[in-house]
C-alpha atoms as a PDB file:
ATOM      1  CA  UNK A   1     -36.824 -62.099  41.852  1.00  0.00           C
ATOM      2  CA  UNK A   2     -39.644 -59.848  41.855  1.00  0.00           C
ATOM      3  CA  UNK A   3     -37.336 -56.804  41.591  1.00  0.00           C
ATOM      4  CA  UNK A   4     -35.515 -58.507  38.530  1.00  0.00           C
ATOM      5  CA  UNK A   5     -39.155 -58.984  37.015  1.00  0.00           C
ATOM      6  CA  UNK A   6     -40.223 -55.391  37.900  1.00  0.00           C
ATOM      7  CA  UNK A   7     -37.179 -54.195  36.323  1.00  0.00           C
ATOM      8  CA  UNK A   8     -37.415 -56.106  32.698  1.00  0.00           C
ATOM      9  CA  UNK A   9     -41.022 -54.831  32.884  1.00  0.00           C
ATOM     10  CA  UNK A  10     -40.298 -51.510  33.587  1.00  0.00           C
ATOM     11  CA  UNK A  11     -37.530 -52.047  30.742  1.00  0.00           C
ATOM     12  CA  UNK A  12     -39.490 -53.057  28.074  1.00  0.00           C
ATOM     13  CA  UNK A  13     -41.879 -50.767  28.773  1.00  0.00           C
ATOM     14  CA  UNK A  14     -39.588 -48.011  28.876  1.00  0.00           C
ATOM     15  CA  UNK A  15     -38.352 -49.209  25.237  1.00  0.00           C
ATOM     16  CA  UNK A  16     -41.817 -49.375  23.741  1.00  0.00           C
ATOM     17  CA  UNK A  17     -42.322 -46.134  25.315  1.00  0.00           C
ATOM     18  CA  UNK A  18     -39.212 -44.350  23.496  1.00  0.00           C
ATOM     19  CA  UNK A  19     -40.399 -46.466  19.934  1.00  0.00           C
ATOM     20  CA  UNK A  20     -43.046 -44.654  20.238  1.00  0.00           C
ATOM     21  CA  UNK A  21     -41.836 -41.344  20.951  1.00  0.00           C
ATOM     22  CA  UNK A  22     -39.817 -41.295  18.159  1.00  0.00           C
ATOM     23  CA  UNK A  23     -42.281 -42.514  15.225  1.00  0.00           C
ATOM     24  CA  UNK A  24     -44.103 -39.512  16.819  1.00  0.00           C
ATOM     25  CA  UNK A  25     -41.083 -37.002  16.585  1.00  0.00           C
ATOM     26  CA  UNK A  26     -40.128 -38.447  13.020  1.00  0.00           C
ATOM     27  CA  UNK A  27     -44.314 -37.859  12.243  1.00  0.00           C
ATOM     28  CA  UNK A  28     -43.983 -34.771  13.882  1.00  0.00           C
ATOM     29  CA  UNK A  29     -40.394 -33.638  11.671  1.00  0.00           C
ATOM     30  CA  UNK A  30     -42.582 -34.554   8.294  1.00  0.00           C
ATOM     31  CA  UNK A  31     -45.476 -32.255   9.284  1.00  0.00           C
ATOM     32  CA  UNK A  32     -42.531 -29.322  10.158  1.00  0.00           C
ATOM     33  CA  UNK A  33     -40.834 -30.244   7.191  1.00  0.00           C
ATOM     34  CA  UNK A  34     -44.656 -29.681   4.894  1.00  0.00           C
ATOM     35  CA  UNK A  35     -45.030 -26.914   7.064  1.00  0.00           C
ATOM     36  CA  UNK A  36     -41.587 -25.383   5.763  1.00  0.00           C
ATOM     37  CA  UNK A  37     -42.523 -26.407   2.455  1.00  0.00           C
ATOM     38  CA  UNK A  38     -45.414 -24.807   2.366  1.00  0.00           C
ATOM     39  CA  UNK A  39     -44.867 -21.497   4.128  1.00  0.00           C
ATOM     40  CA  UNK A  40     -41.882 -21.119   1.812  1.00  0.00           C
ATOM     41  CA  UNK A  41     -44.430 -21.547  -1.031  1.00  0.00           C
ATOM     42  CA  UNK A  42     -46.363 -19.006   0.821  1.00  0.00           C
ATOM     43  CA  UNK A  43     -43.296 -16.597   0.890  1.00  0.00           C
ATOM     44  CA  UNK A  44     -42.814 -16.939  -2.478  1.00  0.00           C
ATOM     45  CA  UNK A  45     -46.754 -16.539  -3.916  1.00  0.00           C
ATOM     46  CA  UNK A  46     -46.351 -13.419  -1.579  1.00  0.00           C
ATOM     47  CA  UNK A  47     -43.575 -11.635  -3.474  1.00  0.00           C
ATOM     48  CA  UNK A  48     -45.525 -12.356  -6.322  1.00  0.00           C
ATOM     49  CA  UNK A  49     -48.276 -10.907  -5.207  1.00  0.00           C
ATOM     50  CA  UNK A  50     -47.332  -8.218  -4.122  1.00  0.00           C
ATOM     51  CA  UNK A  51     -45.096  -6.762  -7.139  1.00  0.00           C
ATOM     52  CA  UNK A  52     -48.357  -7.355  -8.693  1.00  0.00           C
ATOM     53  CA  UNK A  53     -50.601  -5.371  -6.570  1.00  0.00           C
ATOM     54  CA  UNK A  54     -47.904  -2.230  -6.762  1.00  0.00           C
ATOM     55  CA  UNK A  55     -48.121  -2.549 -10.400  1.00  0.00           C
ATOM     56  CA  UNK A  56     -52.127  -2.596 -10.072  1.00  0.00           C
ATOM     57  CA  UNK A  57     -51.645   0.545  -7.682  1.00  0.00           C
ATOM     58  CA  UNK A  58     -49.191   2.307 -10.260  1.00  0.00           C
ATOM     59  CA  UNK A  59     -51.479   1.738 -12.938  1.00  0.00           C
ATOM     60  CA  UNK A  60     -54.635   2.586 -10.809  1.00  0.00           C
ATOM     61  CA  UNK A  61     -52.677   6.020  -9.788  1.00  0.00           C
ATOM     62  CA  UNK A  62     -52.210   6.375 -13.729  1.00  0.00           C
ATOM     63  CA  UNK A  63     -55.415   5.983 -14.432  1.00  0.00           C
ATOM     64  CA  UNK A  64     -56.391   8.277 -11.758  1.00  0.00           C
ATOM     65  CA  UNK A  65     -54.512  11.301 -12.381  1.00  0.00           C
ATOM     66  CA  UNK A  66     -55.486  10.716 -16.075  1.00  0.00           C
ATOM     67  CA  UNK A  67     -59.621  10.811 -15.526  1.00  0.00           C
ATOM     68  CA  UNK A  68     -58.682  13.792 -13.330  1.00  0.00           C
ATOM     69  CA  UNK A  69     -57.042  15.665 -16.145  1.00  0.00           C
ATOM     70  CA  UNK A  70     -59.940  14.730 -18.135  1.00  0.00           C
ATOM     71  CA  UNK A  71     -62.064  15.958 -15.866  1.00  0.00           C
ATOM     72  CA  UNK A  72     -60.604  19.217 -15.604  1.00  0.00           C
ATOM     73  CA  UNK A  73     -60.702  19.440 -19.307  1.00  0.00           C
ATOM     74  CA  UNK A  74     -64.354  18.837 -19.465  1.00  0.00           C
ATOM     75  CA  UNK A  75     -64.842  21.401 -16.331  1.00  0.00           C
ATOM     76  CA  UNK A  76     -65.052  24.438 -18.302  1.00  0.00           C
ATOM     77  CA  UNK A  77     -67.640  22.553 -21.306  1.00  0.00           C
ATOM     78  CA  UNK A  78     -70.056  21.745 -17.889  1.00  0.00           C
ATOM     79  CA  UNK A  79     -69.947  25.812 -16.818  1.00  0.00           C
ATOM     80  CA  UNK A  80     -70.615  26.558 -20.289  1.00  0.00           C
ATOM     81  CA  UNK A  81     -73.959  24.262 -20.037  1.00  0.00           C
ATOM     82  CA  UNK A  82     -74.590  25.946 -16.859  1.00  0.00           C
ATOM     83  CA  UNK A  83     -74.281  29.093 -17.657  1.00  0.00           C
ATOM     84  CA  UNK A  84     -76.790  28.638 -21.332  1.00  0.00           C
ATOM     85  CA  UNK A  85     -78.851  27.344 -19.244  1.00  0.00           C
ATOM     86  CA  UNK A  86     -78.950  30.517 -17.236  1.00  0.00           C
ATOM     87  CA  UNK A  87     -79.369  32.662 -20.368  1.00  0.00           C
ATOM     88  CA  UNK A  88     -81.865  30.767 -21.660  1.00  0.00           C
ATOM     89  CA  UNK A  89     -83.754  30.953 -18.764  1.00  0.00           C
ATOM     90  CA  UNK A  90     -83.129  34.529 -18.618  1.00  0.00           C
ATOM     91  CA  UNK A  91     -84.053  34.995 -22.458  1.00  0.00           C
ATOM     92  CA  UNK A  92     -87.234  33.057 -21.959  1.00  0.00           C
ATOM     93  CA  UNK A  93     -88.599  35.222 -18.984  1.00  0.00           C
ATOM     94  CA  UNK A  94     -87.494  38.800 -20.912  1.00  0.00           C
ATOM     95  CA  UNK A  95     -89.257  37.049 -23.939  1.00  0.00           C
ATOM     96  CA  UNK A  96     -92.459  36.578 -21.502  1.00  0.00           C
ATOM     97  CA  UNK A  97     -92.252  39.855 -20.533  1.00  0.00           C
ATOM     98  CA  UNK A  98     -92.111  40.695 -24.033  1.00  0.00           C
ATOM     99  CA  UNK A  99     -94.788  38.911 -25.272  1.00  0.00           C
ATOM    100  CA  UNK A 100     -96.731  40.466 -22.368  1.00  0.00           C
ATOM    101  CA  UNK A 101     -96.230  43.934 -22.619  1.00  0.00           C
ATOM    102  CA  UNK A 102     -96.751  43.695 -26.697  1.00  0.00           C
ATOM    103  CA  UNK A 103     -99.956  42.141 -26.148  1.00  0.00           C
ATOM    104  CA  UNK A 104    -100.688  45.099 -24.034  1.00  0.00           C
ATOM    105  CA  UNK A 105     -99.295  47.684 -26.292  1.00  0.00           C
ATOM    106  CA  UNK A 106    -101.274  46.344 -29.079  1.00  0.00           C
ATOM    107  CA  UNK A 107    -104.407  45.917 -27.867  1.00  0.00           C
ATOM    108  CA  UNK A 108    -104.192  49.730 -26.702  1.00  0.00           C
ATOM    109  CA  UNK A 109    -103.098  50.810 -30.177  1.00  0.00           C
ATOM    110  CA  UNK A 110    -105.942  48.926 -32.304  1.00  0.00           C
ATOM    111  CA  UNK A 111    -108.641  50.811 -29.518  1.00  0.00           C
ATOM    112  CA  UNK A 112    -106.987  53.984 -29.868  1.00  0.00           C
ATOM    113  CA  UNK A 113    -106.756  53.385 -33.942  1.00  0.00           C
ATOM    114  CA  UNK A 114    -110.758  52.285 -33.655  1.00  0.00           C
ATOM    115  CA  UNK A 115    -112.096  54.949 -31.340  1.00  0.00           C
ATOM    116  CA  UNK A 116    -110.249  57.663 -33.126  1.00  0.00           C
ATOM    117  CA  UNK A 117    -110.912  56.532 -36.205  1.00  0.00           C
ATOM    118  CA  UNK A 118    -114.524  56.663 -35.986  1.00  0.00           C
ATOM    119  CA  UNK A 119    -114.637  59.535 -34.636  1.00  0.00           C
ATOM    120  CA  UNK A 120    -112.143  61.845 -36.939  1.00  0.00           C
ATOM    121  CA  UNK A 121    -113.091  61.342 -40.160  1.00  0.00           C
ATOM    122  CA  UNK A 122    -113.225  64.179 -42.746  1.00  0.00           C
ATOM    123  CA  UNK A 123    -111.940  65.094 -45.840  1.00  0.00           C
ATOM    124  CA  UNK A 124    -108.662  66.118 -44.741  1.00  0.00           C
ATOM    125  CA  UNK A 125    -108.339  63.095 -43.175  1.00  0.00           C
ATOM    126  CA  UNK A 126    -109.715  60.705 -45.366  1.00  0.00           C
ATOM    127  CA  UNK A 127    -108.121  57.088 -44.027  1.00  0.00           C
ATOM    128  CA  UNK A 128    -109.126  57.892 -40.690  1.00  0.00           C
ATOM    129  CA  UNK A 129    -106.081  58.141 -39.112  1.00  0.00           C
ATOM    130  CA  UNK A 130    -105.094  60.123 -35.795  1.00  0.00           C
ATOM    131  CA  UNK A 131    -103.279  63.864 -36.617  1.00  0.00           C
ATOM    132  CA  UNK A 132     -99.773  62.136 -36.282  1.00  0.00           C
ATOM    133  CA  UNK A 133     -97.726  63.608 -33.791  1.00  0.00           C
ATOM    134  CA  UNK A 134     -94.408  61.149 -33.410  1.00  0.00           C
ATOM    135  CA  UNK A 135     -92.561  60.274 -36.531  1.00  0.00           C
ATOM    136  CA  UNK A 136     -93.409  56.800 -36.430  1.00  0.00           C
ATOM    137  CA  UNK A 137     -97.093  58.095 -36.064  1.00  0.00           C
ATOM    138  CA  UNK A 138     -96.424  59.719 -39.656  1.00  0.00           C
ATOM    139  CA  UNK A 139     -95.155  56.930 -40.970  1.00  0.00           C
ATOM    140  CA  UNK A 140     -98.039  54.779 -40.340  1.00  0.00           C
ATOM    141  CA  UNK A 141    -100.022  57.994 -42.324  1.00  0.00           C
ATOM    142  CA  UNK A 142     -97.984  57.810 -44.992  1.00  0.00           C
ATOM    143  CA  UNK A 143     -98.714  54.162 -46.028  1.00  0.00           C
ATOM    144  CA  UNK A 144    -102.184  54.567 -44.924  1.00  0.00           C
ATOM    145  CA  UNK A 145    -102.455  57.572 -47.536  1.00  0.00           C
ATOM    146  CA  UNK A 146     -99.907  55.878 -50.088  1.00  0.00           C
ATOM    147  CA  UNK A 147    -101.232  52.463 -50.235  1.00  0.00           C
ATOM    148  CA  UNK A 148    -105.154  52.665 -48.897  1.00  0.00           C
ATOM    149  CA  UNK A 149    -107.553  49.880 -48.253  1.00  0.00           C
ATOM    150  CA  UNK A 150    -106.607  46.229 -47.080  1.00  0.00           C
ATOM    151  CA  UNK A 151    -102.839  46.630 -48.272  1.00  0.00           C
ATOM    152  CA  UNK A 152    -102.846  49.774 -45.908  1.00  0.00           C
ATOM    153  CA  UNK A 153    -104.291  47.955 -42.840  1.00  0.00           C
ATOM    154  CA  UNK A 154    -101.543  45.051 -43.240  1.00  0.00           C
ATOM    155  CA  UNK A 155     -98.586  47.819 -43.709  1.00  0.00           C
ATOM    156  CA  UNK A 156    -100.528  49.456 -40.218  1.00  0.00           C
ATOM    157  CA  UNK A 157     -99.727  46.183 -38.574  1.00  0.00           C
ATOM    158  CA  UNK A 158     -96.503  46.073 -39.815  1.00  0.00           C
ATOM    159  CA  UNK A 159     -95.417  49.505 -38.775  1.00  0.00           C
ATOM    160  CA  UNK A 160     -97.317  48.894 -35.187  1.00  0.00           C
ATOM    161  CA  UNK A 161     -95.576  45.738 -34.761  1.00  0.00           C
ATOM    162  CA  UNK A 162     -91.749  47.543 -35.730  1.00  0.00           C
ATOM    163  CA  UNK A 163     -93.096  50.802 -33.037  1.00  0.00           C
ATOM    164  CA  UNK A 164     -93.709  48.291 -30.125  1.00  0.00           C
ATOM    165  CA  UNK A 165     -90.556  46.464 -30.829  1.00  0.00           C
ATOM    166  CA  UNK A 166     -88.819  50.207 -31.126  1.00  0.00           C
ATOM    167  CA  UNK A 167     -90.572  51.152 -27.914  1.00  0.00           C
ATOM    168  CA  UNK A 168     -89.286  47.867 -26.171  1.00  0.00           C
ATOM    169  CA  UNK A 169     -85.638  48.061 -27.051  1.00  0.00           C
ATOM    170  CA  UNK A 170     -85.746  51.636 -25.602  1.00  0.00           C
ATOM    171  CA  UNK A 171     -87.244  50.955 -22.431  1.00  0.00           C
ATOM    172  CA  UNK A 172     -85.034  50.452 -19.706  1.00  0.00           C
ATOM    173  CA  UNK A 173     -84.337  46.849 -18.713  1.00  0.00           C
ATOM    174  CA  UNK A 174     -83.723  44.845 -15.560  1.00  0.00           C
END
């Protein structure tokens, strides 16, 4: 009788055993069913995706090769700037130079125009001006003897200023 006991024990148990098992397997099919669901979902917000991010990449590769053409158009307008910049850099240091050496120039005309004048005049040479000896030399005579006075000092200027720039265009640059 014991056996026969053991054995409706072992029975039942056995039965509540497989109940349970199989809630579990039918819990366990709903979660792999969701899980189905939801990778399908997945699949499908993929596909999506992805058409969308090879149109993004088209139009980035559009864009792209569209700034570079740009870019290339604007290359020539940016060596342009480079190179004024270069000549004006260039034209400020020859107009330094410039500057300098008619500062010089100058200065060593109005001495030589003072000492000599000073010192030379006569009758023959009544404006006090130095025997000429180059044409432009002559030249400043001429409007020294033509106009005289004040209005012949500010043509002297005139003509020294047009000599020294004469002079300078001459010389030999760079």
């Amino acid at each position: 009788m014991i056996i026969d006991i053991s054995i409706a024990v072992i029975a039942i148990a056995f039965a509540v055993l497989v109940v349970f098992l199989v809630k579990v397997l039918l819990a366990a099919k709903d979660s792999l069913d969701n899980v189905s669901a939801t990778l399908k979902d997945v699949q499908k917000t993929m596909e999506e995706l992805t058409y969308e991010v090879k149109q993004t990449i088209r139009t980035v590769n559009d864009i792209t090769a569209n700034v570079d053409h740009k870019l290339k158009q604007v290359d020539p307008v940016v060596d342009s700037v480079n190179n004024l910049g270069i000549v004006l850099s260039e034209v400020t240091e020859v107009v330094k130079e410039l500057t300098f050496k008619t500062k010089e120039v100058t200065g060593a005309v109005f001495e030589r125009m003072k000492s000599t004048g000073s010192h030379h005049e006569s009758a023959e040479n009544p404006h006090g001006m130095v025997k000429a000896s180059t044409p432009e030399d002559r030249t400043l005579q001429s409007y020294a003897a033509t106009y005289g006075g004040k209005q012949g000092a500010w043509m002297n200027v005139v003509d020294i200023a047009a000599n020294i720039w004469q002079r300078m265009r001459k010389s030999p640059s760079r």
